[in-house]
N, C-alpha and C. Protein backbone atom coordinates (compact mmCIF):
# COMPACT_ATOMS: atom_id res chain seq x y z
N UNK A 1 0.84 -1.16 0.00
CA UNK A 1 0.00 0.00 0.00
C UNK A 1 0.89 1.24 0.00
N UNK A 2 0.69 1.99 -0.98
CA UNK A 2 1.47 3.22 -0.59
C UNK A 2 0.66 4.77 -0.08
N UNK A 3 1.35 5.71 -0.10
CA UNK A 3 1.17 6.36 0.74
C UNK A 3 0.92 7.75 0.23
N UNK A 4 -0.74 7.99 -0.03
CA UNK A 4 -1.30 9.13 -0.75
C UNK A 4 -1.14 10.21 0.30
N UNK A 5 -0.50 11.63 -0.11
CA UNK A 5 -0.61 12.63 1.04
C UNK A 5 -2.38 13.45 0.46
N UNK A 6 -2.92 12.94 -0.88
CA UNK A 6 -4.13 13.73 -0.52
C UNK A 6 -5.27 13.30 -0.42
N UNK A 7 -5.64 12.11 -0.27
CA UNK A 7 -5.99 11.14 0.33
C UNK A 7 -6.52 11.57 2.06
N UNK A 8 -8.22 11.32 1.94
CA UNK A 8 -8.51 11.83 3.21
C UNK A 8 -8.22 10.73 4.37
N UNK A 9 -7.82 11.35 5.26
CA UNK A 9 -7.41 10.29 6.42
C UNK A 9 -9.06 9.35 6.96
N UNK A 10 -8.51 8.09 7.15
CA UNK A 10 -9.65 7.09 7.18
C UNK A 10 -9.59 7.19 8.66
N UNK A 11 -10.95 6.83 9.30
CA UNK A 11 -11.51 7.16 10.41
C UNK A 11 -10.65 5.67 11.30
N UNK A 12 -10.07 5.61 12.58
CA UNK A 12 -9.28 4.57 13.03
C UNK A 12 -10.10 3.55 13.54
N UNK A 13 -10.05 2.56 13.86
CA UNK A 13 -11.09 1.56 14.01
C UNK A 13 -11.48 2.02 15.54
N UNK A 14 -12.80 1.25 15.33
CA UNK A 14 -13.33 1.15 17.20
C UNK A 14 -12.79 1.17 18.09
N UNK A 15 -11.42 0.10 18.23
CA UNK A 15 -10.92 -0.22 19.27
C UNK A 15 -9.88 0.75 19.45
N UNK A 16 -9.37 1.87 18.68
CA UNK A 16 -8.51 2.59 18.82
C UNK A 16 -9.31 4.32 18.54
N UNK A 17 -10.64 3.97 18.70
CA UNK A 17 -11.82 5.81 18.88
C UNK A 17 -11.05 6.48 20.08
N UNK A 18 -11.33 7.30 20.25
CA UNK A 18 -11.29 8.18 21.54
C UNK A 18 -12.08 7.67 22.73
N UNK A 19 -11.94 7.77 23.90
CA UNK A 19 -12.38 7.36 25.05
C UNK A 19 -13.85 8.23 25.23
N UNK A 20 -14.54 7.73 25.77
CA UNK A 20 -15.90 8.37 26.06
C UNK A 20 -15.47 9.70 27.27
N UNK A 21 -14.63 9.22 27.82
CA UNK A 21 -14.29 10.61 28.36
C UNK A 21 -13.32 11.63 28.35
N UNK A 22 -12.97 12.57 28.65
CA UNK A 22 -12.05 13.52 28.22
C UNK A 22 -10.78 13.13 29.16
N UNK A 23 -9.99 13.32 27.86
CA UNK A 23 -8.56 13.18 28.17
C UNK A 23 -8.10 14.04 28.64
N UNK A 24 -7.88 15.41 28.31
CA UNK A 24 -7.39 16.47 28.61
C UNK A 24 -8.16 17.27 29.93
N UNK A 25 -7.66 17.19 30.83
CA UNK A 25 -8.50 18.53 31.67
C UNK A 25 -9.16 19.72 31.35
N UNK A 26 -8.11 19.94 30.28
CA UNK A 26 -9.17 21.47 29.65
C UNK A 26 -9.97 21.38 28.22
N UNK A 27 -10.13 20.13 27.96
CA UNK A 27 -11.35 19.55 26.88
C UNK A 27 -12.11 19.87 27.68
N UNK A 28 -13.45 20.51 26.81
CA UNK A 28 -15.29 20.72 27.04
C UNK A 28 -15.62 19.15 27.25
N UNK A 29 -16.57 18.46 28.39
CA UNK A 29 -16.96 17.84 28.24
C UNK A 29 -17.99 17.45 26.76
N UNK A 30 -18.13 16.39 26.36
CA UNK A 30 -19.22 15.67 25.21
C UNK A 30 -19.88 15.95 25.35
N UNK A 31 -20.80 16.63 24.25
CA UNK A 31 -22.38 17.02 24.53
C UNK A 31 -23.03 15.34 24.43
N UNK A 32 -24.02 16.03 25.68
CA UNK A 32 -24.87 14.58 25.59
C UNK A 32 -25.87 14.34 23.87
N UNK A 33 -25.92 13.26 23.75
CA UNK A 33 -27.07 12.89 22.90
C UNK A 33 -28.23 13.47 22.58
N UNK A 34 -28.65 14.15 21.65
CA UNK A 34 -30.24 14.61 21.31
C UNK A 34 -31.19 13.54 21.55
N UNK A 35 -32.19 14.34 22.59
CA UNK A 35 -33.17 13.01 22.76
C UNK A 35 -34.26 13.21 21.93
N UNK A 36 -34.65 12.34 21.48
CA UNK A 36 -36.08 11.82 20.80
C UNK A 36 -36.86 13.14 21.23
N UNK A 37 -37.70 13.89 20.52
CA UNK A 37 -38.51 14.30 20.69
C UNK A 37 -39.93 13.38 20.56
N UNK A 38 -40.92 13.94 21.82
CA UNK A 38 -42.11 12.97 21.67
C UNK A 38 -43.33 13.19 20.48
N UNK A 39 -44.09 12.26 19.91
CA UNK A 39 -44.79 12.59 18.95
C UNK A 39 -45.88 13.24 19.53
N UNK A 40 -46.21 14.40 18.54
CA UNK A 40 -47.10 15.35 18.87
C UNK A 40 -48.36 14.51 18.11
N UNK A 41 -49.62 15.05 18.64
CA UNK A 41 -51.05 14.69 17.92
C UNK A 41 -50.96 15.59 17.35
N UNK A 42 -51.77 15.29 16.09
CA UNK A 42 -52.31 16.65 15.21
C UNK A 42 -53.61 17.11 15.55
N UNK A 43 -53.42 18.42 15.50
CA UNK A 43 -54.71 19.26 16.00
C UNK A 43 -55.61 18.51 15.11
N UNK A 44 -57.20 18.83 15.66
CA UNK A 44 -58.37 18.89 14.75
C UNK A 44 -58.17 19.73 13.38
N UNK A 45 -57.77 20.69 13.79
CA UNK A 45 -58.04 21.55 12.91
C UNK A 45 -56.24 22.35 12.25
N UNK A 46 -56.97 23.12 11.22
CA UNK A 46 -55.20 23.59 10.69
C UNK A 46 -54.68 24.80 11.59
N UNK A 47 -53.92 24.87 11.35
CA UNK A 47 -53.92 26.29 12.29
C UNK A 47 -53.94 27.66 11.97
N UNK A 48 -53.97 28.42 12.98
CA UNK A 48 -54.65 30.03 12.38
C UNK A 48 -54.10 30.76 11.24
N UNK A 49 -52.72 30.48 11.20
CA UNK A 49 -52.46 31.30 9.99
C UNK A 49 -53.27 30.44 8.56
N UNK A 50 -53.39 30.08 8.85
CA UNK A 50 -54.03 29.11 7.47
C UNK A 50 -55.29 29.13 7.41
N UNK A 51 -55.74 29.33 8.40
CA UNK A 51 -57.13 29.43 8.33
C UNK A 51 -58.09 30.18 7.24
N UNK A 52 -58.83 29.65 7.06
CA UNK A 52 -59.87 30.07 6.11
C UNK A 52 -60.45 31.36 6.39
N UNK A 53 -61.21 31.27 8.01
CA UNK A 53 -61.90 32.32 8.11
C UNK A 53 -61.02 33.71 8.25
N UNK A 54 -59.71 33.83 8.41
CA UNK A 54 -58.98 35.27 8.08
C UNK A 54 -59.08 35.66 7.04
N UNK A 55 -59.24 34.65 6.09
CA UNK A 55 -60.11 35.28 4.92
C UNK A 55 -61.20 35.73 4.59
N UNK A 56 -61.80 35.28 4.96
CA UNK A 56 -63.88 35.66 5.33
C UNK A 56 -64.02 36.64 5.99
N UNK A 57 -62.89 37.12 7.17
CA UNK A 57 -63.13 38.05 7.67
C UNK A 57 -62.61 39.55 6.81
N UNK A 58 -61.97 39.35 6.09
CA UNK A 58 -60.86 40.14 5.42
C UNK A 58 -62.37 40.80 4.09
N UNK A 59 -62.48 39.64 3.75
CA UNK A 59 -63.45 40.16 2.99
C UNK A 59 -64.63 40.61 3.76
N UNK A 60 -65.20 40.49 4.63
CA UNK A 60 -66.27 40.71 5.08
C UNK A 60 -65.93 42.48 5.63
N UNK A 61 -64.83 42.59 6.35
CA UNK A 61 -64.79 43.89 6.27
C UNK A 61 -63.96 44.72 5.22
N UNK A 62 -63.47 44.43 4.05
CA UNK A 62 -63.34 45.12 2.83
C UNK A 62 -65.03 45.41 2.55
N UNK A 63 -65.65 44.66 2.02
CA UNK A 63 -66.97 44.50 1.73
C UNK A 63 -67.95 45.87 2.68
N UNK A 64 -67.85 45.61 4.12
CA UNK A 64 -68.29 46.51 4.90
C UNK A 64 -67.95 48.14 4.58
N UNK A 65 -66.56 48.49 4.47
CA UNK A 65 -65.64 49.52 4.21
C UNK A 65 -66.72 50.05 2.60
N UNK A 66 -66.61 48.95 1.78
CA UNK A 66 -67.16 49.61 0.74
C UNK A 66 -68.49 50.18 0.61
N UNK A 67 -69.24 49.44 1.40
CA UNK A 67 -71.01 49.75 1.35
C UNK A 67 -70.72 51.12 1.94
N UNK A 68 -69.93 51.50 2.96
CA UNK A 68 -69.99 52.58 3.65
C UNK A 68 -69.45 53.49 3.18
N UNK A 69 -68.57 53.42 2.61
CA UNK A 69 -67.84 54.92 1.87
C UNK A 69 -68.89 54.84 0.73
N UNK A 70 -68.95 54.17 -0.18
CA UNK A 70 -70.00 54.10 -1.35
C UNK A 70 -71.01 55.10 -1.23
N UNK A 71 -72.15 54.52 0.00
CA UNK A 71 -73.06 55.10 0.45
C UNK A 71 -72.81 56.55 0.62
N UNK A 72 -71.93 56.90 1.35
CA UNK A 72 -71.77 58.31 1.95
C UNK A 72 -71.24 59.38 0.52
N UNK A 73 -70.10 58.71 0.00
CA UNK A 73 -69.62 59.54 -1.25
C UNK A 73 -70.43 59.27 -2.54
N UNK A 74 -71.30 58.15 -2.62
CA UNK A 74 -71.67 58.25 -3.78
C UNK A 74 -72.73 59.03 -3.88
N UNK A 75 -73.54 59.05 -2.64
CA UNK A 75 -74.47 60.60 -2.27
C UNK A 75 -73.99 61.67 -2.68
N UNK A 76 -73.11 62.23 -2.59
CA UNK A 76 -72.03 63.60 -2.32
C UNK A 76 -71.78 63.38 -3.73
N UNK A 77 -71.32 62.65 -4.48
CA UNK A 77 -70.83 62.41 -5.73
C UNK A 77 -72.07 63.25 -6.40
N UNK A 78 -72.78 61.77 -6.63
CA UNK A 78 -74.20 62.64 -7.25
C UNK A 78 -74.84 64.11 -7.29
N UNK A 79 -74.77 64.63 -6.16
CA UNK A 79 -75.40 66.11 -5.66
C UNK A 79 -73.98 66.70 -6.05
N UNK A 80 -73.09 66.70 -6.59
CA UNK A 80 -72.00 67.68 -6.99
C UNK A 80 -72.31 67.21 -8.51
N UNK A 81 -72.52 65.95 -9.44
CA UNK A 81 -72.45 65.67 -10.83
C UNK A 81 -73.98 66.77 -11.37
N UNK A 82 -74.61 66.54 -9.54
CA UNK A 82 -76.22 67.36 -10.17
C UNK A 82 -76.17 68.93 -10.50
N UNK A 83 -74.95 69.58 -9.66
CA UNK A 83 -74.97 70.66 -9.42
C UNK A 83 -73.93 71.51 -10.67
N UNK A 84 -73.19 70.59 -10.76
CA UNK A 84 -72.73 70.57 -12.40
C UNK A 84 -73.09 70.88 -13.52
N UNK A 85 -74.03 69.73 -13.57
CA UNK A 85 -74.84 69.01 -14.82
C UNK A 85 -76.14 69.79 -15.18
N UNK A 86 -77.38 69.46 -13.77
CA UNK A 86 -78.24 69.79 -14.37
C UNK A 86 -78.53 71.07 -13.11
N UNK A 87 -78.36 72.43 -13.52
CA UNK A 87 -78.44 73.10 -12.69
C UNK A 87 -80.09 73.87 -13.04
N UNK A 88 -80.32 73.38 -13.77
CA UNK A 88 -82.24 74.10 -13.86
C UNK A 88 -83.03 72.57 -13.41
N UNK A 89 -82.47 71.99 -12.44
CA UNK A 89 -82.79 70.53 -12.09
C UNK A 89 -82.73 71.17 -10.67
N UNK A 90 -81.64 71.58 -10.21
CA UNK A 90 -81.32 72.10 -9.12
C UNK A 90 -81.92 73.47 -8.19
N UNK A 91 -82.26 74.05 -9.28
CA UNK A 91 -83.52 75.45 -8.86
C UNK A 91 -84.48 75.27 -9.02
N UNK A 92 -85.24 73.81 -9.42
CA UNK A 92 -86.16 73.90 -9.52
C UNK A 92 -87.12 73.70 -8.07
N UNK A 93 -87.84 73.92 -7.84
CA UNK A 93 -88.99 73.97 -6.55
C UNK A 93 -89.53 72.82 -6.48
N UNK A 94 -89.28 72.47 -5.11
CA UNK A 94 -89.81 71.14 -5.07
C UNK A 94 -91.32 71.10 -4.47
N UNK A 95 -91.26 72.18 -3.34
CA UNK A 95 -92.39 72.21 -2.90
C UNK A 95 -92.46 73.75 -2.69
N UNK A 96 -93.20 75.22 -2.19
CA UNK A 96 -93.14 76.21 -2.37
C UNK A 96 -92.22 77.28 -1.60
N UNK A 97 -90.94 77.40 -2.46
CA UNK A 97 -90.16 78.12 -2.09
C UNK A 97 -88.63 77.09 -1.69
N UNK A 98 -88.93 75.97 -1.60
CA UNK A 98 -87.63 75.03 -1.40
C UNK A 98 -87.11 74.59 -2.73
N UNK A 99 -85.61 74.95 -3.18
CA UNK A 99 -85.13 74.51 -4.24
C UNK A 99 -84.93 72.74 -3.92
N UNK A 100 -85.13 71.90 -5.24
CA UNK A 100 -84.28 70.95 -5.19
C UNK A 100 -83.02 70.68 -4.41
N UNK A 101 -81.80 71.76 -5.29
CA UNK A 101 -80.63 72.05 -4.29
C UNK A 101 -80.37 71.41 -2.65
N UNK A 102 -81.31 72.75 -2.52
CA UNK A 102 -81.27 72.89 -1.26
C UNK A 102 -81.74 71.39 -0.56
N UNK A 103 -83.20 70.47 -0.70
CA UNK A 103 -83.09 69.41 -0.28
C UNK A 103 -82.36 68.15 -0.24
N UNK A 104 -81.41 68.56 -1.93
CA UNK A 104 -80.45 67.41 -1.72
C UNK A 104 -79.83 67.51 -0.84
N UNK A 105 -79.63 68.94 -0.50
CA UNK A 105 -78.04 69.53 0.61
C UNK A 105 -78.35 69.22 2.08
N UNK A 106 -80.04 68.69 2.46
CA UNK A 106 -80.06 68.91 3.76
C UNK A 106 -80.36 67.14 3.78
N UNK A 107 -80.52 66.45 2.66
CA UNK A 107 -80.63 64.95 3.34
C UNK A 107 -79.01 64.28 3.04
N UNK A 108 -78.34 65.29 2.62
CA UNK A 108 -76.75 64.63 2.84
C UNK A 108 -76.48 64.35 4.06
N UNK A 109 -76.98 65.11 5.71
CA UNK A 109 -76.68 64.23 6.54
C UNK A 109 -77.43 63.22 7.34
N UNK A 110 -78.83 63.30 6.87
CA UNK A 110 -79.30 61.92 7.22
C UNK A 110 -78.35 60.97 5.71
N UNK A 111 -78.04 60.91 4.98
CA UNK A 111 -77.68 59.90 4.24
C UNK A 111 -76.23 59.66 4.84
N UNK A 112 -75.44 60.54 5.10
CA UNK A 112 -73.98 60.21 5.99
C UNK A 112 -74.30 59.27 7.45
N UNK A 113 -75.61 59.53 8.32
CA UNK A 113 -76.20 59.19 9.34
C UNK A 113 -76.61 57.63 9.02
N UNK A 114 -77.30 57.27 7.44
CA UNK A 114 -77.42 55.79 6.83
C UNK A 114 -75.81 55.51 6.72
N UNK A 115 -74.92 55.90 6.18
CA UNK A 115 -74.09 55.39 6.00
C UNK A 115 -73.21 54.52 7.51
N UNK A 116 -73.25 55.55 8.40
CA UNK A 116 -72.38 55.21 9.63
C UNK A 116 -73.45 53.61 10.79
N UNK A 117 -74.97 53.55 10.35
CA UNK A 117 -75.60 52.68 10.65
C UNK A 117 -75.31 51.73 9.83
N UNK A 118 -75.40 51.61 8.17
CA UNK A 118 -75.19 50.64 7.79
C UNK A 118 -73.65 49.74 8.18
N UNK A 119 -72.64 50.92 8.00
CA UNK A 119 -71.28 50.38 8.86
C UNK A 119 -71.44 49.64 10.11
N UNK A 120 -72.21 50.21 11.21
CA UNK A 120 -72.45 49.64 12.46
C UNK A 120 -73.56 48.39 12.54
N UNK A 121 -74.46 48.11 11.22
CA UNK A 121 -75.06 46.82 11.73
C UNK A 121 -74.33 45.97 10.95
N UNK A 122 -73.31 46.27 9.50
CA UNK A 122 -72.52 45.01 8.94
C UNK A 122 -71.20 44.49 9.84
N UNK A 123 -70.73 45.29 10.76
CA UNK A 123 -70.23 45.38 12.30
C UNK A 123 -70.68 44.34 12.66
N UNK A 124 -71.29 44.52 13.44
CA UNK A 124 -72.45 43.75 14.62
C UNK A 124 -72.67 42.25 13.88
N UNK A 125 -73.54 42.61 12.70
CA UNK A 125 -73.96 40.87 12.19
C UNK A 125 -72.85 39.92 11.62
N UNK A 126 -71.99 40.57 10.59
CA UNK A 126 -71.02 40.12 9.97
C UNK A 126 -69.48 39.90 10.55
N UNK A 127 -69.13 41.23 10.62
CA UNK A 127 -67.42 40.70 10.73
C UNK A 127 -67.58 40.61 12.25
N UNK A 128 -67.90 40.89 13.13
CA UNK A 128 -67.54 40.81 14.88
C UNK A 128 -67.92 39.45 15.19
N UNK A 129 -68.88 39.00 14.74
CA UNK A 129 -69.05 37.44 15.36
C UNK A 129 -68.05 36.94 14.59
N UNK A 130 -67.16 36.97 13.07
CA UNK A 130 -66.47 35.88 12.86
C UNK A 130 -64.93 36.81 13.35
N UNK A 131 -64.78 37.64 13.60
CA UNK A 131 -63.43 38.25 14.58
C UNK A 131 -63.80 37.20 15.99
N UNK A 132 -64.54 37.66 16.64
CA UNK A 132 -64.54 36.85 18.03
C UNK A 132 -64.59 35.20 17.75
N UNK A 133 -65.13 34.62 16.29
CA UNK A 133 -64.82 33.01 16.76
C UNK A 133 -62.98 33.13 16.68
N UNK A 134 -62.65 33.72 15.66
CA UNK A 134 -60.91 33.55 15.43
C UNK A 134 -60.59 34.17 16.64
N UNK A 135 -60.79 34.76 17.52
CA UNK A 135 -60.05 35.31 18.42
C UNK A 135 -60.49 33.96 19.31
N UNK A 136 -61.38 33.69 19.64
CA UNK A 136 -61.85 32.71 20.58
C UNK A 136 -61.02 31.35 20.84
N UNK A 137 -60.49 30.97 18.67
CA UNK A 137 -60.38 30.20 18.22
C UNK A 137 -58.59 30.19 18.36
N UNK A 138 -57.83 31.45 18.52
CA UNK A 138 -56.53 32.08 18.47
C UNK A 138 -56.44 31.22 20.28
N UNK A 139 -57.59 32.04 20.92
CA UNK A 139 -56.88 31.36 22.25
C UNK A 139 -57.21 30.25 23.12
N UNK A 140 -58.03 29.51 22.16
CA UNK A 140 -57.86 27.77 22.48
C UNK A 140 -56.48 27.25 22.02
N UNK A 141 -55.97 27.76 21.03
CA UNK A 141 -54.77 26.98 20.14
C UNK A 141 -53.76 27.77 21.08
N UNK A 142 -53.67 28.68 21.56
CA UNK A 142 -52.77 29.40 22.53
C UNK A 142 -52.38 28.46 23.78
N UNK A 143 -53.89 27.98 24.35
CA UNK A 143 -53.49 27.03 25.47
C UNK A 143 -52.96 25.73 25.21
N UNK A 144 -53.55 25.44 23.91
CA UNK A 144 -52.88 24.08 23.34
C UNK A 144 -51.67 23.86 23.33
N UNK A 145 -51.22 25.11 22.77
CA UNK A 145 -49.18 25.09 22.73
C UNK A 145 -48.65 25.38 24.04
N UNK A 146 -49.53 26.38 25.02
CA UNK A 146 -48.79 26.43 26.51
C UNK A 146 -48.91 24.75 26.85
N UNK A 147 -49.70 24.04 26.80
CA UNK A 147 -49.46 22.77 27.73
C UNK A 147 -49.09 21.65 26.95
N UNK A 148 -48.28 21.71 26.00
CA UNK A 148 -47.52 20.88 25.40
C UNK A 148 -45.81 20.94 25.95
C-alpha cells in the first residue's frame, strides 16, 4: 500500500476511537445525545395562519368599508355631478319656495347618518361574530401550545 498525502485520512477503528471521556483537563466535556422528541397529535383543525376564516373576515370587512364609503360619497358624488350638470334641475322647486338644491343639501346628513348605521349593523352581524370566533379560536390553540 502506498502512501497518498491527498488522500482523506480514514476514520481509526473502534478499538482505537477516543475514550468516552475527556482526556485532557481542559477539553469541554461531550455534549450529551439529542433526545427523541415525543410525537405530537395533530390538531383537529389547521392552524390560524391558514385558516380560512382570516379570509372571510378580510373580505367581510373590505366588503363593509365599501357599502360605507360608497353610500356616503356616492351621495355627495351625485349632488356635486347634479350641481354641475343639471343646474335648472337644481332650482327647480320642489315644494313652495324650497329649491331641489337645497333638499339634496339637507338629506346629505341623514344619508352620511345611513351610512355610519349601515357600517355599524354590517359590524355587529357580519365581521364581529367571525373576529370573536378567530379570536376565541386564536386562544384555544394558545393554550394548546402552553401545555404541550
Amino acid at each position: 500500500m502506498s502512501y497518498d498525502p491527498y488522500a482523506s485520512p480514514s476514520p481509526p477503528p473502534p478499538s482505537l476511537s477516543s475514550p468516552s471521556y475527556a482526556t485532557y483537563p481542559w477539553q469541554p466535556p461531550a455534549p450529551p445525545e439529542p433526545a427523541v422528541p415525543p410525537r405530537r397529535r395533530v390538531p383537529d383543525h389547521p392552524p390560524l395562519g391558514h385558516h380560512s376564516d382570516l379570509r372571510i373576515l378580510r373580505s367581510a370587512y373590505r366588503w363593509q368599508r365599501r357599502v360605507a364609503t360608497l353610500t356616503a360619497l356616492g351621495y355627495f358624488l351625485l349632488f356635486l355631478i347634479l350641481s354641475a350638470f343639471a343646474p335648472g334641475f337644481m332650482t327647480s322647486t320642489v315644494t313652495d319656495g324650497l329649491p331641489a338644491g337645497l333638499l339634496l343639501t339637507l338629506l346629505q346628513l341623514p344619508v352620511t347618518w345611513l351610512a355610519i348605521a349601515l357600517y355599524e349593523h354590517t359590524a355587529r352581524r357580519y365581521v364581529d361574530p367571525l373576529a370573536d370566533r378567530i379570536r376565541k379560536q386564536a386562544a384555544v390553540d394558545a393554550k394548546r401550545e402552553a401545555g404541550r
